[in-house]
PDB file of N, CA and C in Angstrom:
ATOM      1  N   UNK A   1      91.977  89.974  89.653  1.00  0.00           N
ATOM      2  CA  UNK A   1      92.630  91.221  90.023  1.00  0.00           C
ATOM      3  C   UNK A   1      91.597  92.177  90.623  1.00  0.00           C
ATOM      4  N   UNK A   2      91.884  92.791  91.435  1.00  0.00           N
ATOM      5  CA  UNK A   2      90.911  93.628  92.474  1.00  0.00           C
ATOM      6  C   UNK A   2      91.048  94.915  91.529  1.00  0.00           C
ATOM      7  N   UNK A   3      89.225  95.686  91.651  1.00  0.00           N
ATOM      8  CA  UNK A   3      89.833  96.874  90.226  1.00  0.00           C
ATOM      9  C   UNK A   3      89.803  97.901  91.692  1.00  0.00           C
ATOM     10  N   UNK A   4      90.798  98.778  90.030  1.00  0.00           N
ATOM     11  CA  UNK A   4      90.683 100.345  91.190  1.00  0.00           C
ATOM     12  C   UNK A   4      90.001 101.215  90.537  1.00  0.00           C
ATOM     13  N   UNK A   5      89.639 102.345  91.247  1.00  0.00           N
ATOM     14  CA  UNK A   5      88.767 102.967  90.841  1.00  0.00           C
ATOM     15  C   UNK A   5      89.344 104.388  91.198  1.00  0.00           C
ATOM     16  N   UNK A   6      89.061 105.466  90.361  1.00  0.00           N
ATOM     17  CA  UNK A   6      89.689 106.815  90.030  1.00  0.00           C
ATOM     18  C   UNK A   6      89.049 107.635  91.453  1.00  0.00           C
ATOM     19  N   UNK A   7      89.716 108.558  91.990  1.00  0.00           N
ATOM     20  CA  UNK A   7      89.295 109.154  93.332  1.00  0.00           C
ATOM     21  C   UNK A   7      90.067 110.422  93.560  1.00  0.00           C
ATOM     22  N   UNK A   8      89.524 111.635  93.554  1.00  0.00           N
ATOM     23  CA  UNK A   8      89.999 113.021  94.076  1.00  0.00           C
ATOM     24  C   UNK A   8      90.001 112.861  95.110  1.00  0.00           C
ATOM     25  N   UNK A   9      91.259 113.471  96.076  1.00  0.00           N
ATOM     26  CA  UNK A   9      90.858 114.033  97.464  1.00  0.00           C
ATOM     27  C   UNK A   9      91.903 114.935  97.760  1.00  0.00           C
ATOM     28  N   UNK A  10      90.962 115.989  98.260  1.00  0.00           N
ATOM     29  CA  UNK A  10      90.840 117.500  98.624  1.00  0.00           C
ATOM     30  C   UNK A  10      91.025 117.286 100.368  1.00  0.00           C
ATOM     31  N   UNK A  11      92.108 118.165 100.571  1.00  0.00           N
ATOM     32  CA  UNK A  11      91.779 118.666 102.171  1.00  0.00           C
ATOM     33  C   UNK A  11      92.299 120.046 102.419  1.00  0.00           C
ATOM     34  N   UNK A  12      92.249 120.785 103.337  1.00  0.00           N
ATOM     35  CA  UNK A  12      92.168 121.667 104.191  1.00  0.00           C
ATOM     36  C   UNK A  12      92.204 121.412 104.999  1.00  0.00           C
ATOM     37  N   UNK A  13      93.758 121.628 105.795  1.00  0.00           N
ATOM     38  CA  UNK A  13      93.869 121.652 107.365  1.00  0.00           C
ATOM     39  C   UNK A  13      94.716 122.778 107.559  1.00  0.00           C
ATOM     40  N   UNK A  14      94.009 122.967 108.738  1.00  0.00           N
ATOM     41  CA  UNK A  14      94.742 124.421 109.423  1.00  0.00           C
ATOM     42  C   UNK A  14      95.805 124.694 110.243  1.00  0.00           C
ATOM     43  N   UNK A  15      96.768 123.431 110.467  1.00  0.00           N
ATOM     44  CA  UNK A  15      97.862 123.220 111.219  1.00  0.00           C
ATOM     45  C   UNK A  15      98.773 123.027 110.730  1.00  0.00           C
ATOM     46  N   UNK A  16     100.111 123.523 110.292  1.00  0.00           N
ATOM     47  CA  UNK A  16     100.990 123.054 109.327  1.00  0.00           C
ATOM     48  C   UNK A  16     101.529 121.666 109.753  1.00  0.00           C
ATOM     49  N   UNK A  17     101.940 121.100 111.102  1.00  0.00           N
ATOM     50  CA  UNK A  17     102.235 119.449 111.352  1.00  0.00           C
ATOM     51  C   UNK A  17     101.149 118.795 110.676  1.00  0.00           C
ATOM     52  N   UNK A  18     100.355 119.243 111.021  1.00  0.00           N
ATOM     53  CA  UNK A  18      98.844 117.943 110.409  1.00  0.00           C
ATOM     54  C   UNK A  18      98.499 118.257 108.632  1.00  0.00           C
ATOM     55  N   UNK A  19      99.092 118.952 108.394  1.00  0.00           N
ATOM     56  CA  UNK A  19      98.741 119.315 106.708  1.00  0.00           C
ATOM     57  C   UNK A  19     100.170 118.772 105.873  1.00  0.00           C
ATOM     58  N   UNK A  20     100.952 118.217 106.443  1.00  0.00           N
ATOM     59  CA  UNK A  20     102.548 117.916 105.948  1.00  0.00           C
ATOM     60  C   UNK A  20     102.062 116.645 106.061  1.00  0.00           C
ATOM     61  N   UNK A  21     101.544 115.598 107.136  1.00  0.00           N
ATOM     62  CA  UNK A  21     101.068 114.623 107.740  1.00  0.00           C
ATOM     63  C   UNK A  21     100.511 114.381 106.443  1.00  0.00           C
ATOM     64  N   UNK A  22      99.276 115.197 106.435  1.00  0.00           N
ATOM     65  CA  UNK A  22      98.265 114.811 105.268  1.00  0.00           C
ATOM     66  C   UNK A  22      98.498 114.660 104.030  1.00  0.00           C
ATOM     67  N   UNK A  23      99.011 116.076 103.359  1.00  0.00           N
ATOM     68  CA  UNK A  23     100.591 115.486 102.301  1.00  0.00           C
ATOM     69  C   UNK A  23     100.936 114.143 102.276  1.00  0.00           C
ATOM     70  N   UNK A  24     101.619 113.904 102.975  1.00  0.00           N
ATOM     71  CA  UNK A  24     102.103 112.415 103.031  1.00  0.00           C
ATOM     72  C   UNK A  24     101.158 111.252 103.050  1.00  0.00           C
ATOM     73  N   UNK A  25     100.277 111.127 103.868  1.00  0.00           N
ATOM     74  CA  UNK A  25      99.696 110.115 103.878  1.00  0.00           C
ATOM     75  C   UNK A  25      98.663 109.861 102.286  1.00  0.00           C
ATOM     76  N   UNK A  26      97.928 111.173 102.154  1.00  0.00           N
ATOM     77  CA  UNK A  26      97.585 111.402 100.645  1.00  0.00           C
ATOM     78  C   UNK A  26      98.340 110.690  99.161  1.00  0.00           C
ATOM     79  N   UNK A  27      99.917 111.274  99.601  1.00  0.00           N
ATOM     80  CA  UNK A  27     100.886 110.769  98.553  1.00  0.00           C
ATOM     81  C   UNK A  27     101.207 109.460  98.642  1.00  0.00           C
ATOM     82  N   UNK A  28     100.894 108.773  99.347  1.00  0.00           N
ATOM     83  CA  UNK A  28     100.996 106.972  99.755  1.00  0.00           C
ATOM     84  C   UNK A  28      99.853 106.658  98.737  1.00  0.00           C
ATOM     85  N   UNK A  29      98.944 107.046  98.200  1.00  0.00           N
ATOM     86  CA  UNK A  29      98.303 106.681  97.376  1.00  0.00           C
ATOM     87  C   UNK A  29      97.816 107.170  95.819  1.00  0.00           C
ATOM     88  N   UNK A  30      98.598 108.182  95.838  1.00  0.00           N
ATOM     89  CA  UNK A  30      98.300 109.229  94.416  1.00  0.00           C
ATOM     90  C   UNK A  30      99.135 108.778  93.628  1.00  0.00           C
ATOM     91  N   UNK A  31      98.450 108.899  92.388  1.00  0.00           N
ATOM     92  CA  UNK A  31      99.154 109.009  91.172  1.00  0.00           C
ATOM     93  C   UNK A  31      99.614 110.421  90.477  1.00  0.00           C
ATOM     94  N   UNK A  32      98.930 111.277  91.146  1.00  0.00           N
ATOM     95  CA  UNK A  32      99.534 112.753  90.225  1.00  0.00           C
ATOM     96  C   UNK A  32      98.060 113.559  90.986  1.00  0.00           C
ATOM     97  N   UNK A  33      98.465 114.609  90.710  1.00  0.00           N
ATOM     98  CA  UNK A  33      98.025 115.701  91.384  1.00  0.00           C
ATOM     99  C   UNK A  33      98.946 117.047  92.243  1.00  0.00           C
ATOM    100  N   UNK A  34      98.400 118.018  92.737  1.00  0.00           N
ATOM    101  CA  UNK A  34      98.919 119.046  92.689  1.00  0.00           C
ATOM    102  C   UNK A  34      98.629 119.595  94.558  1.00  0.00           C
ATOM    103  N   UNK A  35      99.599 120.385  95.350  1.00  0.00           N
ATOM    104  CA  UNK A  35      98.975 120.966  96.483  1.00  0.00           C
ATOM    105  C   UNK A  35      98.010 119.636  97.163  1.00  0.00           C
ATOM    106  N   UNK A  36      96.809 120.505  97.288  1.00  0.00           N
ATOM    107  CA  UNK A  36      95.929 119.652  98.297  1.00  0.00           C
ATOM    108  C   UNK A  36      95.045 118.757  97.392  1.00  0.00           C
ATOM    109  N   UNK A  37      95.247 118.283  95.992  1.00  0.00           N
ATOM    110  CA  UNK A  37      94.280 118.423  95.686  1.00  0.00           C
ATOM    111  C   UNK A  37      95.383 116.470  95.038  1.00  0.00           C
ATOM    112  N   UNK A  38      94.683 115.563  95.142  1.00  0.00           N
ATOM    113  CA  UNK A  38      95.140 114.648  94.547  1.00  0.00           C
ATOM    114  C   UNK A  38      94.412 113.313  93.419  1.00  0.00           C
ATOM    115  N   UNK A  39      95.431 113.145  93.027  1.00  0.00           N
ATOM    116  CA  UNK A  39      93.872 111.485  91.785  1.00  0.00           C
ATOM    117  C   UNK A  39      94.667 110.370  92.721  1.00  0.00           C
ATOM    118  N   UNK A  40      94.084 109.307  93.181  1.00  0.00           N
ATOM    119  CA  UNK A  40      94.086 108.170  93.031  1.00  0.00           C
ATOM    120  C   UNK A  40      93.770 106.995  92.979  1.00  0.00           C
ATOM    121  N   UNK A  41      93.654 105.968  92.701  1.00  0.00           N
ATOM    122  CA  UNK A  41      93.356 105.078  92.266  1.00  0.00           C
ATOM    123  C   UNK A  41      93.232 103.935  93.421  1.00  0.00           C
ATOM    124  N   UNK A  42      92.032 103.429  93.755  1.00  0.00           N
ATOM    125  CA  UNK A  42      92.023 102.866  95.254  1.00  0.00           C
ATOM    126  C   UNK A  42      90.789 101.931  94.947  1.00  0.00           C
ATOM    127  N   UNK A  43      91.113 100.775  95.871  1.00  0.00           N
ATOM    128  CA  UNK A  43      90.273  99.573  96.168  1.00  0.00           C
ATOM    129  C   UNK A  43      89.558  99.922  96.994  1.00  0.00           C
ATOM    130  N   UNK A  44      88.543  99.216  97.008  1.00  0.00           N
ATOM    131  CA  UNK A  44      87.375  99.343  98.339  1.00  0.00           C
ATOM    132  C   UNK A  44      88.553  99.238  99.898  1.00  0.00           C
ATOM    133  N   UNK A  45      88.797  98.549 100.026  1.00  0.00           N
ATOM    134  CA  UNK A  45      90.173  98.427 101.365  1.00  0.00           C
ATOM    135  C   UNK A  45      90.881  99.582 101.358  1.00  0.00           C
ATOM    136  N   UNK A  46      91.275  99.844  99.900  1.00  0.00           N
ATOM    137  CA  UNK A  46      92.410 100.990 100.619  1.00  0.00           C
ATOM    138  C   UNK A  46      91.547 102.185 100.840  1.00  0.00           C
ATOM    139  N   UNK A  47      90.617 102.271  99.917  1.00  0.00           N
ATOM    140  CA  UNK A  47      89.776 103.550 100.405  1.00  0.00           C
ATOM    141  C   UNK A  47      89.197 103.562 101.879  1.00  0.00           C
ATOM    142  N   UNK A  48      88.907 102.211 102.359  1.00  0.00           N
ATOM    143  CA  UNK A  48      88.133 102.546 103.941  1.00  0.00           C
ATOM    144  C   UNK A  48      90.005 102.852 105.047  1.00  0.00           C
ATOM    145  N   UNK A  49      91.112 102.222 104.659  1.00  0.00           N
ATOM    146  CA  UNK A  49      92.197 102.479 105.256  1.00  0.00           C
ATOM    147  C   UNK A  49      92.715 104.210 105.111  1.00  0.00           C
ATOM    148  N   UNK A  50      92.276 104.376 104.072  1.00  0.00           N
ATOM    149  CA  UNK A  50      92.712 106.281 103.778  1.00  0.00           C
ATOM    150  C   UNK A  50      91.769 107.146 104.660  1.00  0.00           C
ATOM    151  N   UNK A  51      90.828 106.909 104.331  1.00  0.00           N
ATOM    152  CA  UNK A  51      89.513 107.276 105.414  1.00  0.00           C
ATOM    153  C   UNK A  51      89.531 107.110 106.839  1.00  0.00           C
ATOM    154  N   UNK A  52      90.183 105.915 107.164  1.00  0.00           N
ATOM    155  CA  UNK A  52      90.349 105.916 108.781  1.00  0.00           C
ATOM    156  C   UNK A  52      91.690 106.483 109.313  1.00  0.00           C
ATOM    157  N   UNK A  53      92.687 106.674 108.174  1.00  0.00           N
ATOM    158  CA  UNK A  53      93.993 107.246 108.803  1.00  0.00           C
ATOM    159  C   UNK A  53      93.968 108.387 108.816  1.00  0.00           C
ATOM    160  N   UNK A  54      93.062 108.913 107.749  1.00  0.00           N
ATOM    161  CA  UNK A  54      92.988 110.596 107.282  1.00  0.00           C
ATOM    162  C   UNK A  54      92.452 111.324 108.827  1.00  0.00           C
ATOM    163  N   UNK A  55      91.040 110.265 109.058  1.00  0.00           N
ATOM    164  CA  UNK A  55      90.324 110.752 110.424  1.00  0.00           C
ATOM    165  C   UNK A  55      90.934 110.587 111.434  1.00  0.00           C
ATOM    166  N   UNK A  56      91.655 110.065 111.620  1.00  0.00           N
ATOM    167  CA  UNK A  56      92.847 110.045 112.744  1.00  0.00           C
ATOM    168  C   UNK A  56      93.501 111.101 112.978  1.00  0.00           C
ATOM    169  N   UNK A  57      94.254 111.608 111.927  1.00  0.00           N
ATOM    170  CA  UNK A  57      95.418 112.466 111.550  1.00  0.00           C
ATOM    171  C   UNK A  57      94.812 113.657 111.769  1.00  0.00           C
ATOM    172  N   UNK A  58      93.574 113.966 111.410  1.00  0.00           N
ATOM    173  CA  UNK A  58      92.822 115.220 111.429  1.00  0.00           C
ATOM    174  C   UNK A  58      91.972 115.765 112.501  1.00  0.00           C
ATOM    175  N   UNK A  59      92.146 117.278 112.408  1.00  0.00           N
ATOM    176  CA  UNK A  59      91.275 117.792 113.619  1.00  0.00           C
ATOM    177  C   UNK A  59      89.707 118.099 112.971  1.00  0.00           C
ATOM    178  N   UNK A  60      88.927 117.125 113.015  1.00  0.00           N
ATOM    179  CA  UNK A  60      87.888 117.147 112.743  1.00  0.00           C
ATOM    180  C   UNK A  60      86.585 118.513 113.231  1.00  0.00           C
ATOM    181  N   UNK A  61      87.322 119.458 113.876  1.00  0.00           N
ATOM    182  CA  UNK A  61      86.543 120.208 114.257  1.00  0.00           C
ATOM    183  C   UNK A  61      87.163 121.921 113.189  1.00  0.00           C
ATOM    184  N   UNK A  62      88.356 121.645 112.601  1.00  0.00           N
ATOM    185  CA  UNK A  62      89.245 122.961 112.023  1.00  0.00           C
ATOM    186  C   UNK A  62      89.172 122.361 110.780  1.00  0.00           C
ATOM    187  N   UNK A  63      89.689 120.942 110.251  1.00  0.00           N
ATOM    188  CA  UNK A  63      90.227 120.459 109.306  1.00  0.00           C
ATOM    189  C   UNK A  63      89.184 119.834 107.888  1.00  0.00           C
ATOM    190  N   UNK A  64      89.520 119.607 106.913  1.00  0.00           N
ATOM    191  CA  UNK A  64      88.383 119.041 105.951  1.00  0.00           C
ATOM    192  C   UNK A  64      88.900 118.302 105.282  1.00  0.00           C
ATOM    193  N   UNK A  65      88.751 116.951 105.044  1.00  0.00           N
ATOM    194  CA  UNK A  65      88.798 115.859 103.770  1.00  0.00           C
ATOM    195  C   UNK A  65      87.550 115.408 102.968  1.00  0.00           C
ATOM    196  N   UNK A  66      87.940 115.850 101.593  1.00  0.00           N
ATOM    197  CA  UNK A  66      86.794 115.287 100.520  1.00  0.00           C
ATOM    198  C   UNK A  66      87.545 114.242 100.032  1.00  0.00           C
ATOM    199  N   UNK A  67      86.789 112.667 100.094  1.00  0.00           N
ATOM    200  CA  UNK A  67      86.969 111.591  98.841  1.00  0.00           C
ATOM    201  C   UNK A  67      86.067 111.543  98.234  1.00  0.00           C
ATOM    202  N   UNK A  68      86.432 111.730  96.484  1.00  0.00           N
ATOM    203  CA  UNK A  68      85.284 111.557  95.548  1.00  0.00           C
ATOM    204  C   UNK A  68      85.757 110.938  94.959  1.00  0.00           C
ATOM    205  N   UNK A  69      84.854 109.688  94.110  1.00  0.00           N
ATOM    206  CA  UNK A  69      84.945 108.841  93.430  1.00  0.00           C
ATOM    207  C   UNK A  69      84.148 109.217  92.336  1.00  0.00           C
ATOM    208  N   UNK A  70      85.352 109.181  91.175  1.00  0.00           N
ATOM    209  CA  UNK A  70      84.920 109.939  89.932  1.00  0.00           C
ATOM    210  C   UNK A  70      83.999 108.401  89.017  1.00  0.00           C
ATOM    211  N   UNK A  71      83.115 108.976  88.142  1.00  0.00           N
ATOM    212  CA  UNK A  71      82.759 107.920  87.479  1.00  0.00           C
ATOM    213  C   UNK A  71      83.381 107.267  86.409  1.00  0.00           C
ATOM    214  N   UNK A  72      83.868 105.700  86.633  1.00  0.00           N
ATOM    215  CA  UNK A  72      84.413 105.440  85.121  1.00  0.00           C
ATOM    216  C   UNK A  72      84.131 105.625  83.971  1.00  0.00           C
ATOM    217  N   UNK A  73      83.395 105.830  84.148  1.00  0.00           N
ATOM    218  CA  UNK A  73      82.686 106.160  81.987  1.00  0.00           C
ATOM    219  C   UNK A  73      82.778 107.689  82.032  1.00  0.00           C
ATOM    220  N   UNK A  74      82.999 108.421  82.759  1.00  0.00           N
ATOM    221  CA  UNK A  74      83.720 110.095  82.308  1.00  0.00           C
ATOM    222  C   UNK A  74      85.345 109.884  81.605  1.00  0.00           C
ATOM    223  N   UNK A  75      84.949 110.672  80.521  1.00  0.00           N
ATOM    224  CA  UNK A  75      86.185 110.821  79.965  1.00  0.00           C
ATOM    225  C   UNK A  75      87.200 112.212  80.823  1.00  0.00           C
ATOM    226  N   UNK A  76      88.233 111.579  80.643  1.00  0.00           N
ATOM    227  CA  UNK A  76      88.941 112.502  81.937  1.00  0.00           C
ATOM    228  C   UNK A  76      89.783 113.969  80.541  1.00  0.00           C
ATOM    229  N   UNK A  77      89.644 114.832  81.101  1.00  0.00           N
ATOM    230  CA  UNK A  77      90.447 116.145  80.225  1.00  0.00           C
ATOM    231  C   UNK A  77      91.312 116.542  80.769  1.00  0.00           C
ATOM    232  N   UNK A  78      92.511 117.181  80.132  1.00  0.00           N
ATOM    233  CA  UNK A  78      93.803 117.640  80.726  1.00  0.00           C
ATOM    234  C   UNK A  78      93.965 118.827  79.838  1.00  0.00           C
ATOM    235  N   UNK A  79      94.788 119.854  80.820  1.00  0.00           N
ATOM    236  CA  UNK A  79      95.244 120.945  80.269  1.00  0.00           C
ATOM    237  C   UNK A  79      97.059 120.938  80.058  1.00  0.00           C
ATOM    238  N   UNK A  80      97.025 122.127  78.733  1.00  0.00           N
ATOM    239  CA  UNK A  80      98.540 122.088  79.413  1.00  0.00           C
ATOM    240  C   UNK A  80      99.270 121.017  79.134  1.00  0.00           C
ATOM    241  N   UNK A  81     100.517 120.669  79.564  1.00  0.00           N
ATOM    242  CA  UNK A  81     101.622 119.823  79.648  1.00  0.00           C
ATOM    243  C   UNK A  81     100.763 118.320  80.830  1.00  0.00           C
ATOM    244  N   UNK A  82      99.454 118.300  81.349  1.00  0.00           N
ATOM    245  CA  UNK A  82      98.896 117.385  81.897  1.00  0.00           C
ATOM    246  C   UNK A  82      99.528 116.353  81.792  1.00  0.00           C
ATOM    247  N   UNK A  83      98.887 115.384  82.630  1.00  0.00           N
ATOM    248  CA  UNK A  83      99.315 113.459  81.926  1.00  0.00           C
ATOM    249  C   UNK A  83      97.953 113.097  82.397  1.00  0.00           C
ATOM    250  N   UNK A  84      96.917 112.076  81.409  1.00  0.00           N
ATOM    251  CA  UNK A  84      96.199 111.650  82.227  1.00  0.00           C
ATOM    252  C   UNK A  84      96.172 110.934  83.127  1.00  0.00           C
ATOM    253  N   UNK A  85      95.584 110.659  84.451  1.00  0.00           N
ATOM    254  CA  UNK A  85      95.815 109.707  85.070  1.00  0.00           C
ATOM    255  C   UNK A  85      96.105 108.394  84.638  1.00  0.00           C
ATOM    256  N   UNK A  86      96.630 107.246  85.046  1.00  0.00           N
ATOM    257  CA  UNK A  86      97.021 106.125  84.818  1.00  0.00           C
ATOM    258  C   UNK A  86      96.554 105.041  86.338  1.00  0.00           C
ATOM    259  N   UNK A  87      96.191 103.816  86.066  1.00  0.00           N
ATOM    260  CA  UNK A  87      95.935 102.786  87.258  1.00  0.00           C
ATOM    261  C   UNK A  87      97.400 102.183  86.584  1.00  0.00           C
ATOM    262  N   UNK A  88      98.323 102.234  87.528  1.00  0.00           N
ATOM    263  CA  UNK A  88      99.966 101.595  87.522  1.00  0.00           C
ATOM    264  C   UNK A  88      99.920 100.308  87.936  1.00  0.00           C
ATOM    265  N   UNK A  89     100.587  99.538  87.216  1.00  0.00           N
ATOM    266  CA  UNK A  89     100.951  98.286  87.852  1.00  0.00           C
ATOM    267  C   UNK A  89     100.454  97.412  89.047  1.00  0.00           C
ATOM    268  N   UNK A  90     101.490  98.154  89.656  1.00  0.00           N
ATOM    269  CA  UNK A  90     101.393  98.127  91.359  1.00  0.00           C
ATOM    270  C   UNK A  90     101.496  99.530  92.043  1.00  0.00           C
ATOM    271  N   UNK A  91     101.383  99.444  93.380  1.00  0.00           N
ATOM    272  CA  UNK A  91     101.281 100.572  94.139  1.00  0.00           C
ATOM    273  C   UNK A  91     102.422  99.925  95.211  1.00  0.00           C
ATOM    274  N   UNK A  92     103.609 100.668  96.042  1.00  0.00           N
ATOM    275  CA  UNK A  92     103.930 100.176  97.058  1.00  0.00           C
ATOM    276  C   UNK A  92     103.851 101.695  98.175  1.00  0.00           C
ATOM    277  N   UNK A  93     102.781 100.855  99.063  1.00  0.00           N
ATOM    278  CA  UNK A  93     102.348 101.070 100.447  1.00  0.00           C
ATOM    279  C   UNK A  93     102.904 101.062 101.460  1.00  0.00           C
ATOM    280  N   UNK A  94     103.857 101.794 102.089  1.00  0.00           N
ATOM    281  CA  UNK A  94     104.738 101.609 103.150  1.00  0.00           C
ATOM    282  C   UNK A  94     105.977 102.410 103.777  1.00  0.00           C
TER     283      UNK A  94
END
């Protein structure tokens, strides 16, 4: 089984078509998260595929995407009514 690995990503774009875009394409891979700000859980593949669609989608001269890859051995904290993240089953892509 291919592992996944836990991943924030943050953007800022300054166009509302390209920030709805980003929304979406973001949410093709999240498990939970809020606004711009998302967790998910990604293979080496899907991470270089998020990365090349994100840079596509984006105006690289107005716009900003952070992927961070959190470390597995951090214990993750939640506030609030939270859920911690979860690696699901499956993911469907499409």
């Amino acid at each position: 089984m291919t592992q996944r690995l836990l991943h924030l990503a943050c953007y800022d774009v300054a166009e509302p078509h390209r920030l709805i875009a980003a929304l979406k394409l973001a949410r093709v891979y999240a498990t939970g998260g809020q606004k711009s700000v998302h967790e998910l859980f990604l293979t080496v593949a899907e991470r270089i595929t998020l990365i090349e669609d994100m840079s596509a989608l984006l105006d690289l001269s107005t716009d900003r995407f952070l992927l961070l890859r959190l470390d597995p051995r951090s214990r993750v904290h939640t506030l609030g009514k939270a859920v911690q993240p979860a690696d699901p089953d499956y993911f469907y892509v499409g």
